[in-house]
C-alpha atoms as a PDB file:
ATOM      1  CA  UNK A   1    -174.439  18.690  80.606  1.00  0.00           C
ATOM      2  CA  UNK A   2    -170.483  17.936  81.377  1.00  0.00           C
ATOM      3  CA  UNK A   3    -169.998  14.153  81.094  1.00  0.00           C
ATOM      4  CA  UNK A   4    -167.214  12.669  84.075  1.00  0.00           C
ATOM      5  CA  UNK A   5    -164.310  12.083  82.585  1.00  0.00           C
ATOM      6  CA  UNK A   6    -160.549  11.278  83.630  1.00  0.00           C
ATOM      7  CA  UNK A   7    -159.372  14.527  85.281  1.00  0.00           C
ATOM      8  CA  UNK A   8    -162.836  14.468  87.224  1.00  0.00           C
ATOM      9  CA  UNK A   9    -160.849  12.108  89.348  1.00  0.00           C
ATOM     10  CA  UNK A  10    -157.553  13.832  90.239  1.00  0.00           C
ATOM     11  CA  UNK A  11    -159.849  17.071  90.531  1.00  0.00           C
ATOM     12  CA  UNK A  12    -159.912  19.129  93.831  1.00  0.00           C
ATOM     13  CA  UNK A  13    -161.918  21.782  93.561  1.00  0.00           C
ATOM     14  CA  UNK A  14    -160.215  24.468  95.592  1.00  0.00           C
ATOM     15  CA  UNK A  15    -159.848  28.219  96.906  1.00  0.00           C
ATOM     16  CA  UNK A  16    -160.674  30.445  94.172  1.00  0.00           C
ATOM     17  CA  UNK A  17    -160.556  33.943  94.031  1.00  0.00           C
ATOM     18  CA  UNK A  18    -161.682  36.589  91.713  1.00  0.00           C
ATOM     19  CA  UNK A  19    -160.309  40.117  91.473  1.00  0.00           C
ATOM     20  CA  UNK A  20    -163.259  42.734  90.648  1.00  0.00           C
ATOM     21  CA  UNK A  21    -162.125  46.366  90.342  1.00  0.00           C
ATOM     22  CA  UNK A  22    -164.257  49.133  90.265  1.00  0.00           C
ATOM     23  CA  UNK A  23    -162.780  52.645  88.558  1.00  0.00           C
ATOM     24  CA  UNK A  24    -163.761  55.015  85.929  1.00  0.00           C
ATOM     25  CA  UNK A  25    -165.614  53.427  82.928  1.00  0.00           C
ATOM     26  CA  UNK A  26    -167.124  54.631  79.265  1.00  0.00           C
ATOM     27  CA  UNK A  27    -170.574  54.124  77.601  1.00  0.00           C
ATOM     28  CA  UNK A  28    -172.201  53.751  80.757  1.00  0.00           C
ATOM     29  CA  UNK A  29    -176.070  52.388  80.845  1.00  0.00           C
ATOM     30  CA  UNK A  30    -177.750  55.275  83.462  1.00  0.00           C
ATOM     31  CA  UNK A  31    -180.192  54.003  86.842  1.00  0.00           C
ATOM     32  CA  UNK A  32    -183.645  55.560  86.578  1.00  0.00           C
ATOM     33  CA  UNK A  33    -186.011  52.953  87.931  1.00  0.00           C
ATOM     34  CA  UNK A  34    -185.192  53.882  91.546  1.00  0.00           C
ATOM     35  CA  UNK A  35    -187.383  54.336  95.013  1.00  0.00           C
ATOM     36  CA  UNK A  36    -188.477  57.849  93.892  1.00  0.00           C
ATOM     37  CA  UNK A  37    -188.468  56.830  90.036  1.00  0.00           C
ATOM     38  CA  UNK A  38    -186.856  59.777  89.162  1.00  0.00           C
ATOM     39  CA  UNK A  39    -183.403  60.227  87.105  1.00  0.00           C
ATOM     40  CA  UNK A  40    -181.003  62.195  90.009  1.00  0.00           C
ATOM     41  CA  UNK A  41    -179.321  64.770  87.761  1.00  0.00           C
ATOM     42  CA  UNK A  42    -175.939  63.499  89.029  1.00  0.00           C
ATOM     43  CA  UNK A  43    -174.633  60.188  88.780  1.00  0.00           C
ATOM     44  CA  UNK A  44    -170.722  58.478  89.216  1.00  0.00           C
ATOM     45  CA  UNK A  45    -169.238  56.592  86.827  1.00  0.00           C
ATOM     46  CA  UNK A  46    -168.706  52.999  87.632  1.00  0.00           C
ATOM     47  CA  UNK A  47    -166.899  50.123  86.205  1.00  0.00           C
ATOM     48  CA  UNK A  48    -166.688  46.766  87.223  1.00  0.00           C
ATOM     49  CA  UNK A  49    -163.803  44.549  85.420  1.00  0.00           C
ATOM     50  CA  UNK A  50    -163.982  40.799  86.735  1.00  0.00           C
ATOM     51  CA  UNK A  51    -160.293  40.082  86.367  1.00  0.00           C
ATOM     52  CA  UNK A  52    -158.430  35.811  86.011  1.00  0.00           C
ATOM     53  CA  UNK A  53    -158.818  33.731  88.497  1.00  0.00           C
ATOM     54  CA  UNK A  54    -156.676  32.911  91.496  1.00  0.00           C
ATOM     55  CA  UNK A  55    -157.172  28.904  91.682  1.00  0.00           C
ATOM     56  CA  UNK A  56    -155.552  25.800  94.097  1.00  0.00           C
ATOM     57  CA  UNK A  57    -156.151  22.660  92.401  1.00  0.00           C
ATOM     58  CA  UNK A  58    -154.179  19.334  92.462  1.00  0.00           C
ATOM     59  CA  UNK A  59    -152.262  17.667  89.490  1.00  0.00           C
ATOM     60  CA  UNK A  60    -151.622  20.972  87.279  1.00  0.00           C
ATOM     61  CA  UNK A  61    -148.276  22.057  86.375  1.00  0.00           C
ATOM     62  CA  UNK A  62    -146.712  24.667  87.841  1.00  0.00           C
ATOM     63  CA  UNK A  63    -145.532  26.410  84.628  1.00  0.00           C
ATOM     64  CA  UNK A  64    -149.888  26.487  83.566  1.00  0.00           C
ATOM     65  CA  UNK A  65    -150.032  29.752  81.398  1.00  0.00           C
ATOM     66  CA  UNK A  66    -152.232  32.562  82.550  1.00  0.00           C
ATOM     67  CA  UNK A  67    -155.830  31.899  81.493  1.00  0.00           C
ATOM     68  CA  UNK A  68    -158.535  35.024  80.964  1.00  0.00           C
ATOM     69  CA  UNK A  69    -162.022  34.804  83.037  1.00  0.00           C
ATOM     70  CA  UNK A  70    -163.042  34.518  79.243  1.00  0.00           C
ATOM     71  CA  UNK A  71    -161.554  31.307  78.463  1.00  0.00           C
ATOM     72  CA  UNK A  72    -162.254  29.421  81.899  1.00  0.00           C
ATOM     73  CA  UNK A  73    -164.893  27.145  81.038  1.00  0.00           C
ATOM     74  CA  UNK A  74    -166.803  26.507  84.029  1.00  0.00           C
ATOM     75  CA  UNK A  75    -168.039  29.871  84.268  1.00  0.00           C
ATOM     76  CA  UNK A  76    -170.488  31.019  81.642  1.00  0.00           C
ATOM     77  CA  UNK A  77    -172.681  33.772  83.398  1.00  0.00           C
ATOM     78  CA  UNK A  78    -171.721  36.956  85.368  1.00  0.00           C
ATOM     79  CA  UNK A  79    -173.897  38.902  87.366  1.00  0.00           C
ATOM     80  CA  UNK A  80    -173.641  42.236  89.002  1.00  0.00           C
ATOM     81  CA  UNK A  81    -176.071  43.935  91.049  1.00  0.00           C
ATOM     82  CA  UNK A  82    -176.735  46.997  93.203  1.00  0.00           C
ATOM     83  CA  UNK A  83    -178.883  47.557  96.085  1.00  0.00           C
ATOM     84  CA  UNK A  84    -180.575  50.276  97.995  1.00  0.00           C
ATOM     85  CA  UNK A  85    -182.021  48.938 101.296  1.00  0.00           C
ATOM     86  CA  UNK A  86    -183.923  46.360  99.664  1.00  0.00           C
ATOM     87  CA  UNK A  87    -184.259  48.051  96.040  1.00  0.00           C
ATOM     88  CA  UNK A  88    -182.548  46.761  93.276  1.00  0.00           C
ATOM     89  CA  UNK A  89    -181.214  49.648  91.173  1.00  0.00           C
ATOM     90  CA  UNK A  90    -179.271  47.910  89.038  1.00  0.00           C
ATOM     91  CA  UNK A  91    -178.784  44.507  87.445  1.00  0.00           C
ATOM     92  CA  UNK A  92    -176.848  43.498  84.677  1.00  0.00           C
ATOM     93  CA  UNK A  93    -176.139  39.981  83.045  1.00  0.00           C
ATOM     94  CA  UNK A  94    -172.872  38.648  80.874  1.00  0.00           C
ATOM     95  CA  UNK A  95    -173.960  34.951  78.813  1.00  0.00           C
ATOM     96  CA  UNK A  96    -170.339  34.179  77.839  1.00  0.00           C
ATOM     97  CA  UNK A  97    -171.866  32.195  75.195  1.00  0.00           C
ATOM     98  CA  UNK A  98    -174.240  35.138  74.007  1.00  0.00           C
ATOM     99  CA  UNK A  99    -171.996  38.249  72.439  1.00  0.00           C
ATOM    100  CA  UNK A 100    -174.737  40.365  72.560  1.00  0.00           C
ATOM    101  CA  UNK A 101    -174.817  40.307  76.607  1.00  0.00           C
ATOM    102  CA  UNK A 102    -171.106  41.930  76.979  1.00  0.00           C
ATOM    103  CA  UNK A 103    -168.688  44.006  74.796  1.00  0.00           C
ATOM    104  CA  UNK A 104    -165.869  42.662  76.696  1.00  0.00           C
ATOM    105  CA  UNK A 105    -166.913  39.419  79.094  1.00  0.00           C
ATOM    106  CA  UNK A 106    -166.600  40.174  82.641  1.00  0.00           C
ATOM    107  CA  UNK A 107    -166.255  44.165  82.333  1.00  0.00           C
ATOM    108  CA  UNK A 108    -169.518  45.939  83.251  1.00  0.00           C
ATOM    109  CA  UNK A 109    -170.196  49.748  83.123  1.00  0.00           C
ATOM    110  CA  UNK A 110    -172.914  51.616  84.722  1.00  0.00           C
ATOM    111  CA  UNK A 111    -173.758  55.252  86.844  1.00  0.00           C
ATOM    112  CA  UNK A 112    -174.930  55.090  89.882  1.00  0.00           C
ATOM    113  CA  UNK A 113    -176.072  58.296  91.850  1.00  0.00           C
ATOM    114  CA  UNK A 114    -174.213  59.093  95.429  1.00  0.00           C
ATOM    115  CA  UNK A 115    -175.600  56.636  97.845  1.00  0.00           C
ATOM    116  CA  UNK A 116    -174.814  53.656 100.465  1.00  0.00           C
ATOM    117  CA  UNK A 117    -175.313  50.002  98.422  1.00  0.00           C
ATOM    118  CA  UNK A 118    -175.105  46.564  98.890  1.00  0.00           C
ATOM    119  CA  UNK A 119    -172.966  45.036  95.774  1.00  0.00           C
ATOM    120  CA  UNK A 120    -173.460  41.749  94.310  1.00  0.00           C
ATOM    121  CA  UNK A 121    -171.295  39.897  92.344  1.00  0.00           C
ATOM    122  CA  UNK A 122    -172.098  36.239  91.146  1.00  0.00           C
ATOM    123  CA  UNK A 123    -170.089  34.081  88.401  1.00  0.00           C
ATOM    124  CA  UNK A 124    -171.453  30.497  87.481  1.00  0.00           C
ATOM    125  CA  UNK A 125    -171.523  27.855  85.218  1.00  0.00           C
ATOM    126  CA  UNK A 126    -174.112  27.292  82.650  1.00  0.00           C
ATOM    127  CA  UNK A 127    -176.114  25.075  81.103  1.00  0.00           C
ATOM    128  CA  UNK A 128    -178.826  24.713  78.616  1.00  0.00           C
ATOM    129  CA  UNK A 129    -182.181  25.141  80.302  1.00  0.00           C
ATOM    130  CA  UNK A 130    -180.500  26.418  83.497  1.00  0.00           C
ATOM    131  CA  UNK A 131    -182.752  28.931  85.295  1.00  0.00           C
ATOM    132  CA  UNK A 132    -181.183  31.041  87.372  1.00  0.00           C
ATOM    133  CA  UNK A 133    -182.586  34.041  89.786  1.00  0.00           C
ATOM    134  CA  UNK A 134    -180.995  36.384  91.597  1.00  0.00           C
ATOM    135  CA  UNK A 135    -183.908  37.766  94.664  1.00  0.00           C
ATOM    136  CA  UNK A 136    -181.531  39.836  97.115  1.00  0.00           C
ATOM    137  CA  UNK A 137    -178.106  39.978  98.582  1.00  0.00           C
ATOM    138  CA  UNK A 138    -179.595  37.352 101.118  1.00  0.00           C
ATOM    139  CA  UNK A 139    -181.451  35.028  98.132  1.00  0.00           C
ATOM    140  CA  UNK A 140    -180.189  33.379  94.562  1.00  0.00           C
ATOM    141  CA  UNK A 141    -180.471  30.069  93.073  1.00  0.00           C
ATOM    142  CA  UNK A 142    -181.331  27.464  90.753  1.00  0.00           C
ATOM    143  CA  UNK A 143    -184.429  26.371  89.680  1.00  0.00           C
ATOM    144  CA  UNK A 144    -183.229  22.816  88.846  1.00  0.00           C
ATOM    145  CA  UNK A 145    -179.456  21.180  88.963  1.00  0.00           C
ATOM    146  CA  UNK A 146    -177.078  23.405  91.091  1.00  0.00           C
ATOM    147  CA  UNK A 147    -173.663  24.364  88.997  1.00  0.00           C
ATOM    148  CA  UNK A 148    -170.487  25.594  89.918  1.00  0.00           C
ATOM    149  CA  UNK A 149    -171.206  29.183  91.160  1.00  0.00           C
ATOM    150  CA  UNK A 150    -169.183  31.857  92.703  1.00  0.00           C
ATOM    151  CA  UNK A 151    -169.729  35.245  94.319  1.00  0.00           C
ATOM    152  CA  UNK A 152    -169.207  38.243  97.192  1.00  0.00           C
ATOM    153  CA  UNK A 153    -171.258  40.655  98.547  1.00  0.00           C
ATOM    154  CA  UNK A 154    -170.484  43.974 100.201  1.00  0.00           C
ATOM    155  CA  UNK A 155    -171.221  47.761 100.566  1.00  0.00           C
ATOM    156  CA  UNK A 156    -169.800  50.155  98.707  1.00  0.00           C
ATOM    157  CA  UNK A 157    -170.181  53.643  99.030  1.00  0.00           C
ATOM    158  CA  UNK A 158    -170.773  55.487  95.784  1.00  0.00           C
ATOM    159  CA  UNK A 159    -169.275  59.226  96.483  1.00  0.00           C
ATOM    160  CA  UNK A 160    -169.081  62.269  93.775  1.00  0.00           C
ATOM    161  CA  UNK A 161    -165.509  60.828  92.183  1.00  0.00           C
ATOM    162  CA  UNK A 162    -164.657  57.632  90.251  1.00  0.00           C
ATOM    163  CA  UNK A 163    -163.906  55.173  92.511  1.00  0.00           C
ATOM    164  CA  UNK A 164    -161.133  51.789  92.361  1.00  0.00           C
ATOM    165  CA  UNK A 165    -161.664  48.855  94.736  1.00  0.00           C
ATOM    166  CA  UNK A 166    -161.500  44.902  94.818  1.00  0.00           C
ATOM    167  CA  UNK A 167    -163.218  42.098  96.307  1.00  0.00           C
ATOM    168  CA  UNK A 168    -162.850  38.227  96.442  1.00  0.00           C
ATOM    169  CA  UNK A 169    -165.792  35.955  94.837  1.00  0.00           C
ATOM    170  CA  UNK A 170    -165.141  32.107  96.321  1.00  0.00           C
ATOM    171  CA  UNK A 171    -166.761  29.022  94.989  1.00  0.00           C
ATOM    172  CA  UNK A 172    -169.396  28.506  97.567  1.00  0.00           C
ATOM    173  CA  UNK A 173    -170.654  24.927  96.342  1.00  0.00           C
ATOM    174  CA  UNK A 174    -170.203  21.477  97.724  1.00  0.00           C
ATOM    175  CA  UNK A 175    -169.581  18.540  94.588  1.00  0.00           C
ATOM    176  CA  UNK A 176    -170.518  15.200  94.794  1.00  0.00           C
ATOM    177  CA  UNK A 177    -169.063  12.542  93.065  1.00  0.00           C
ATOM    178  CA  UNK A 178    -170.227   9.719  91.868  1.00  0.00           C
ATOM    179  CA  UNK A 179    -168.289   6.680  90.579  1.00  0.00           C
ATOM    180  CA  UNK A 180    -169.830   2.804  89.431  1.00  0.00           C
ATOM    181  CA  UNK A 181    -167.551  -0.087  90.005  1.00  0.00           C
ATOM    182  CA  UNK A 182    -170.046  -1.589  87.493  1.00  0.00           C
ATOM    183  CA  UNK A 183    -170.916  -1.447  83.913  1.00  0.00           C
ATOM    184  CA  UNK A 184    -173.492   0.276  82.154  1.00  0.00           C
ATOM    185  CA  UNK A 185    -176.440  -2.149  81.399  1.00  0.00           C
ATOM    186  CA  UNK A 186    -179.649  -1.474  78.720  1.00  0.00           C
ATOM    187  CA  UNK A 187    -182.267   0.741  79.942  1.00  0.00           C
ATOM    188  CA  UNK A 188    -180.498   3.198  81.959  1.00  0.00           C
ATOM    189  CA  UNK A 189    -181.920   6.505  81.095  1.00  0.00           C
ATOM    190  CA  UNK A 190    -180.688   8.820  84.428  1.00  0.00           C
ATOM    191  CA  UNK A 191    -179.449   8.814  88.135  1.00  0.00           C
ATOM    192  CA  UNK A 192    -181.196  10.382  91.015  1.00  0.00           C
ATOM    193  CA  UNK A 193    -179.250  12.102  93.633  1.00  0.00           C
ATOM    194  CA  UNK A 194    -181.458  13.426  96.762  1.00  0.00           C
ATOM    195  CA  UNK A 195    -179.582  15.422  99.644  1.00  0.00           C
ATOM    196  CA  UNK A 196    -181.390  15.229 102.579  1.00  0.00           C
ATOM    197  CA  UNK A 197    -179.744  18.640 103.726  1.00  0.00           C
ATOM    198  CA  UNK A 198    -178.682  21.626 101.720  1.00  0.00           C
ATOM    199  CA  UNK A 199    -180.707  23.436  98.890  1.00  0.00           C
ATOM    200  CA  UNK A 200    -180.761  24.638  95.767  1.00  0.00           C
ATOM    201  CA  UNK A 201    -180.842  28.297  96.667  1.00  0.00           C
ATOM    202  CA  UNK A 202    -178.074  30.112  98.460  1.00  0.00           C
ATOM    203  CA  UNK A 203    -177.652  33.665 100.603  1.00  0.00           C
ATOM    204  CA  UNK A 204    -174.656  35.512  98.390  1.00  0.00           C
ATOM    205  CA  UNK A 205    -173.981  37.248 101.845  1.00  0.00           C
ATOM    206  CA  UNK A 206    -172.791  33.895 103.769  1.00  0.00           C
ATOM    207  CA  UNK A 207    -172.284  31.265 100.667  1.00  0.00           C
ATOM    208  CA  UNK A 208    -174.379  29.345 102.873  1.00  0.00           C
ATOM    209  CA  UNK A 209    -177.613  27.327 101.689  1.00  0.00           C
ATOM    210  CA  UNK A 210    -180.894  29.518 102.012  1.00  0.00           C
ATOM    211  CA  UNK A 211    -182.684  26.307 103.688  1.00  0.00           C
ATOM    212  CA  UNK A 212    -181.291  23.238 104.928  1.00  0.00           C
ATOM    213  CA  UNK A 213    -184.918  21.119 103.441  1.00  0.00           C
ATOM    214  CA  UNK A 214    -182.740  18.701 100.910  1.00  0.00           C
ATOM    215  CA  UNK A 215    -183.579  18.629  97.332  1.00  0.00           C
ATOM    216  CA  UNK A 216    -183.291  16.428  94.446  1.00  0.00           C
ATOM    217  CA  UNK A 217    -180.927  16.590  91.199  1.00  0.00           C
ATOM    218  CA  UNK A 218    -180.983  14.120  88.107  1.00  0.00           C
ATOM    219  CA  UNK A 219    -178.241  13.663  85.697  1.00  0.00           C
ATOM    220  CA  UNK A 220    -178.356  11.132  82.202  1.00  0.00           C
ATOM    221  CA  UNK A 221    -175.200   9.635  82.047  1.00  0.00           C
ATOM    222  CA  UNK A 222    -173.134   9.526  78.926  1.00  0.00           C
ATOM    223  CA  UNK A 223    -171.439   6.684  79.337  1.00  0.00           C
ATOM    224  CA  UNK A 224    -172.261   3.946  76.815  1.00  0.00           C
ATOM    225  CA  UNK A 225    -173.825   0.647  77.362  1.00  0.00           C
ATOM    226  CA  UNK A 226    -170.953  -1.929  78.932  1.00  0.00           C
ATOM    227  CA  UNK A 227    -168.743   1.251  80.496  1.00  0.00           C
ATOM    228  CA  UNK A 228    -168.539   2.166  84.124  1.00  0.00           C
ATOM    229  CA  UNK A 229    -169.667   5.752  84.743  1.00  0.00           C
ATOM    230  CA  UNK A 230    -169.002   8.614  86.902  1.00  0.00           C
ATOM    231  CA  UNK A 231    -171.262  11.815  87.149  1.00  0.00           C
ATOM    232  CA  UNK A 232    -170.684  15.196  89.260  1.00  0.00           C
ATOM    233  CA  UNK A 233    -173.797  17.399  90.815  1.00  0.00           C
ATOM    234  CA  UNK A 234    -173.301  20.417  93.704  1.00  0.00           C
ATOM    235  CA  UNK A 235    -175.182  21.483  96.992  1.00  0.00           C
ATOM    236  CA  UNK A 236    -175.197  24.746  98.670  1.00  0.00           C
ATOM    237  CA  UNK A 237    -174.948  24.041 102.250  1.00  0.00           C
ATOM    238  CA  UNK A 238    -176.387  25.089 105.562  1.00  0.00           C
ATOM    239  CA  UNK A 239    -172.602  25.055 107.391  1.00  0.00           C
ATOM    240  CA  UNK A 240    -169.450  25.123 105.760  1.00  0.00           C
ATOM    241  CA  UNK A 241    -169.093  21.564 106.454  1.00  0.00           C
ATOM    242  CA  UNK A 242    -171.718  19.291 106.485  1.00  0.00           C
ATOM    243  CA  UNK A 243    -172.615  15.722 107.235  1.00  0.00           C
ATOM    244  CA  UNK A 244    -175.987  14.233 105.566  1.00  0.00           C
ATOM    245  CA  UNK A 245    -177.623  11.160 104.118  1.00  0.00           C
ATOM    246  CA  UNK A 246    -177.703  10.755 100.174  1.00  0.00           C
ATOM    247  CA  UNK A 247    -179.714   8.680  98.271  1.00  0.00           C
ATOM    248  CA  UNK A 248    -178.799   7.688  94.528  1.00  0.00           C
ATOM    249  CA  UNK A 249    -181.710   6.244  92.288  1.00  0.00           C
ATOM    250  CA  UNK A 250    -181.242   4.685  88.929  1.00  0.00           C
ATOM    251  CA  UNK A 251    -183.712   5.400  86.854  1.00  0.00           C
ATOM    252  CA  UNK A 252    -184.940   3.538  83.809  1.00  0.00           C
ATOM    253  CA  UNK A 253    -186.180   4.918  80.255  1.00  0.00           C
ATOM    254  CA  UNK A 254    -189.616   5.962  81.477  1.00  0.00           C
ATOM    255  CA  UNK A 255    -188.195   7.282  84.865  1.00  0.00           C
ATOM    256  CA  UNK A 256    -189.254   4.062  86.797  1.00  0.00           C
ATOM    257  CA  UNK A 257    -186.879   3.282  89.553  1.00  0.00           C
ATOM    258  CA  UNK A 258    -184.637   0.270  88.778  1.00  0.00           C
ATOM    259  CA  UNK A 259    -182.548   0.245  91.441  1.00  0.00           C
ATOM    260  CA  UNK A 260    -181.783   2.420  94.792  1.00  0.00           C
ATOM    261  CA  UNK A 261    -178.462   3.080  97.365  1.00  0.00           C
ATOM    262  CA  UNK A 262    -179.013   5.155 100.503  1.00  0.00           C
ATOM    263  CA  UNK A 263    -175.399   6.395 101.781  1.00  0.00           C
ATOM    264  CA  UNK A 264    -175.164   7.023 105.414  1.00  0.00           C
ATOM    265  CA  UNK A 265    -173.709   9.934 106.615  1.00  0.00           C
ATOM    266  CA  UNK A 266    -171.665  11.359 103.571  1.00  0.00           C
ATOM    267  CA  UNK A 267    -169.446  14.555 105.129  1.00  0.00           C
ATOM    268  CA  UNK A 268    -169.638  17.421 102.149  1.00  0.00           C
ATOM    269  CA  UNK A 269    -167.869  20.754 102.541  1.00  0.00           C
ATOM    270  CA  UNK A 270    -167.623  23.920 100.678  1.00  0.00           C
ATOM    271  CA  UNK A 271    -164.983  24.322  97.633  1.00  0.00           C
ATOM    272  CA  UNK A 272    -164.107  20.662  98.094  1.00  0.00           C
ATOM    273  CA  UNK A 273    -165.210  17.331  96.347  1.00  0.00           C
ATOM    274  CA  UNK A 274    -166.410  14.243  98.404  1.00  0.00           C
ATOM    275  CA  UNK A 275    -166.669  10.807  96.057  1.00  0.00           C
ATOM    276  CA  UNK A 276    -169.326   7.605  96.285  1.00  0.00           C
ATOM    277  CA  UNK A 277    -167.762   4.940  94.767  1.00  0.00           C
ATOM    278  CA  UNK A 278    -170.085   1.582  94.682  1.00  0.00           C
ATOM    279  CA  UNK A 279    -172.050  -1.143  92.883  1.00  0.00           C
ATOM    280  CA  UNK A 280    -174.760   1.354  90.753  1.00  0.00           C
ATOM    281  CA  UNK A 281    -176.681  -1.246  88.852  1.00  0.00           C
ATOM    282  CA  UNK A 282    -177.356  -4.124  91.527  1.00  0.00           C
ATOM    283  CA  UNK A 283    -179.608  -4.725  94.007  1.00  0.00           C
ATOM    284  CA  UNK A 284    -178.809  -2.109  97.058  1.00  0.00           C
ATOM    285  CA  UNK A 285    -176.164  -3.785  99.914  1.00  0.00           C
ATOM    286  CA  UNK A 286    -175.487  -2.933 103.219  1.00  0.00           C
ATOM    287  CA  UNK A 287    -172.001  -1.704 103.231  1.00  0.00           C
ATOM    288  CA  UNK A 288    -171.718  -1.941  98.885  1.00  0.00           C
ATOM    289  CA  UNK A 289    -170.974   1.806  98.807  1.00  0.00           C
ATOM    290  CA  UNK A 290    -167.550   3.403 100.168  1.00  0.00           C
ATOM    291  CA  UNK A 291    -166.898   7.091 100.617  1.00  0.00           C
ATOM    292  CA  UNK A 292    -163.396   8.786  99.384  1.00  0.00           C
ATOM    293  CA  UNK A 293    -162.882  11.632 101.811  1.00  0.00           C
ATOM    294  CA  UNK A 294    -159.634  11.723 101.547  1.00  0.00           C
ATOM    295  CA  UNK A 295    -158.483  15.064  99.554  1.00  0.00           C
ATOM    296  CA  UNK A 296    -155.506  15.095  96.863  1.00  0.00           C
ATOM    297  CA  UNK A 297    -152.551  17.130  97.895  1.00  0.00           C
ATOM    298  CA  UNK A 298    -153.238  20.345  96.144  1.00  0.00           C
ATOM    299  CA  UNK A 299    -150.756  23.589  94.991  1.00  0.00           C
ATOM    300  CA  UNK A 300    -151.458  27.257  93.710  1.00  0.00           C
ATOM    301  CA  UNK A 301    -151.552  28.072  90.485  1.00  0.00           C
ATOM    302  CA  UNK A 302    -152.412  31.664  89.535  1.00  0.00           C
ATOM    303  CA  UNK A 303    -153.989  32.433  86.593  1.00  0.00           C
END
C-alpha cells in the first residue's frame, strides 16, 4: 500500500496518454480457442508495444528526463485483449514485478486470424492482494481498493498484412484525498472511506463507473502514533464529474468504529484529485471538515 507523503500534496493527477502501436512482431503465441475452436490455417502477425507516457502534472521541472512505461511506478499491470462479438480470443497479462509475464514490459505479440475485433488495452497500478478482472470491453474492475488504472478500447480490423496503428489510454479514475489536521492517537488500526456513488468496476468503452451503487474502501495508515496523516483511495464514476456524499470511519484495532465524519456533497472528477482536510480523531462536527477543490496550476511534461 503507498503511504501519503509530501508530493501527494502538490500532486495533480492529470491528462495522460499512452502511445500503443501495433506492427509486425516475432515469437508470436497463436489463437485457437475461438467460436468454432478450430486453428484458421492463416493468421496476421500482431504486435502491440505500449510506448512512455504523455503526462500534465503540476510542480515538475520542465527539463524531467524521459522516463520508460517500465520505470513509471504507478503502473504495474498491462492488459491486452481481443474480442469477437462477445468472444474473447485473446488475453494476455504483463506483472511488471513478475519477469516471467513479459520479455520486454509493455510489448505484447500475438496472431490473430482476419476478422473485425474489439481491442482492449488496460494499464494499472498494483498491489499485493489486488484482484483484478477483466469481463468485456463494457466490464473490468477491482475486487477490493480501486488503483490508478488506465485504458482505451476500439476496433481494429485485422486484414491479411502486418498492420501499424496507435491509440490513447487516459487515466479514468477519480482520487480522493484525505488529510488530518490532527495527530495520530493509540489504537488506530484503519480508515473507512464509503462513496455513496461510483463503483469499483468500470466499462473500458466509456471510463465511466459500471454502476453508480457506492462502495466502500479501507486503508491502514502509516503514519506513526503523534503524526498527522494523509491517505489517497480512487472511484470510477458514473459522469465525468460527479458530486456525492462521503463518509470517513476510523476504525480501531479490532475494526470497531471509533469515530465517524460524513462530508456533504464532495464534487470528484475524472483524472483530477479532490482533498478532505479535517479533524480525523474527534468527535464528528458540523462544519469540522473543509473541501480543497481548488486545482494546482499544472504544465506538460512528456515523457
Amino acid at each position: 500500500m503507498k503511504t501519503f507523503n509530501s508530493n501527494f500534496a502538490a500532486l495533480l493527477l492529470g491528462t495522460v496518454a499512452t502511445v500503443v502501436t501495433l506492427s509486425s512482431c516475432q515469437d508470436t503465441e497463436e489463437v485457437t480457442n475461438l467460436v468454432s475452436g478450430e486453428t484458421p490455417d492463416t493468421f496476421t502477425q500482431v504486435s502491440v508495444q505500449v510506448s512512455p507516457f504523455d503526462m500534465s502534472q503540476s510542480d515538475f521541472p520542465a527539463t524531467r528526463a524521459a522516463v520508460d512505461p517500465a520505470t513509471y511506478s504507478d503502473v504495474g499491470a498491462m492488459t491486452l485483449a481481443f474480442y469477437e462479438g462477445t468472444t474473447k480470443v485473446f488475453e494476455a497479462t504483463q506483472l511488471k514485478a513478475d519477469a516471467t509475464t513479459y520479455d520486454t514490459f509493455g510489448s505484447f505479440n500475438c496472431r490473430l486470424p482476419k476478422g473485425d475485433y474489439t481491442m482492449v488495452v488496460i494499464a494499472r497500478d498494483v498491489m499485493d492482494g489486488d484482484v483484478f478482472t477483466l469481463t468485456s470491453p463494457t466490464e473490468a474492475g477491482y475486487a477490493d481498493r480501486v488503483r490508478e488504472t488506465f485504458c482505451k478500447t476500439q476496433s481494429v480490423t485485422v486484414g491479411s498484412t502486418n498492420m501499424s496503428l496507435s491509440v490513447t489510454l487516459t487515466r479514468v479514475v477519480a482520487r480522493l484525498g484525505i488529510k488530518s489536521t490532527d495527530t495520530r492517537p493509540e489504537g488506530i488500526g484503519k480508515i473507512r472511506i464509503t462513496y455513496a456513488g461510483g463503483s469499483r468496476l468500470f466499462s473500458p468503452t466509456t471510463g465511466l463507473a459500471f454502476d453508480d451503487d457506492g462502495f466502500s474502501s479501507s486503508n491502514e495508515p502509516k503514519s506513526a502514533v503523534g503524526e498527522k496523516i494523509g491517505t489517497a483511495n480512487m472511484a470510477f464514476l458514473a459522469t465525468d464529474e460527479q458530486v456525492m456524499d462521503v463518509t470517513i470511519e476510523i476504525l480501531g484495532t479490532g475494526d470497531e468504529i471509533l469515530f465517524t465524519h460524513v462530508v456533504k456533497n464532495v464534487p470528484l472528477q475524472r483524472n483530477r484529485t479532490t482533498y478532505l482536510q479535517g479533524p480525523l480523531f474527534s468527535t464528528s462536527l458540523a462544519g469540522a471538515f473543509t473541501l480543497e477543490t481548488d486545482w494546482l496550476p499544472t504544465h506538460t511534461v512528456d515523457f
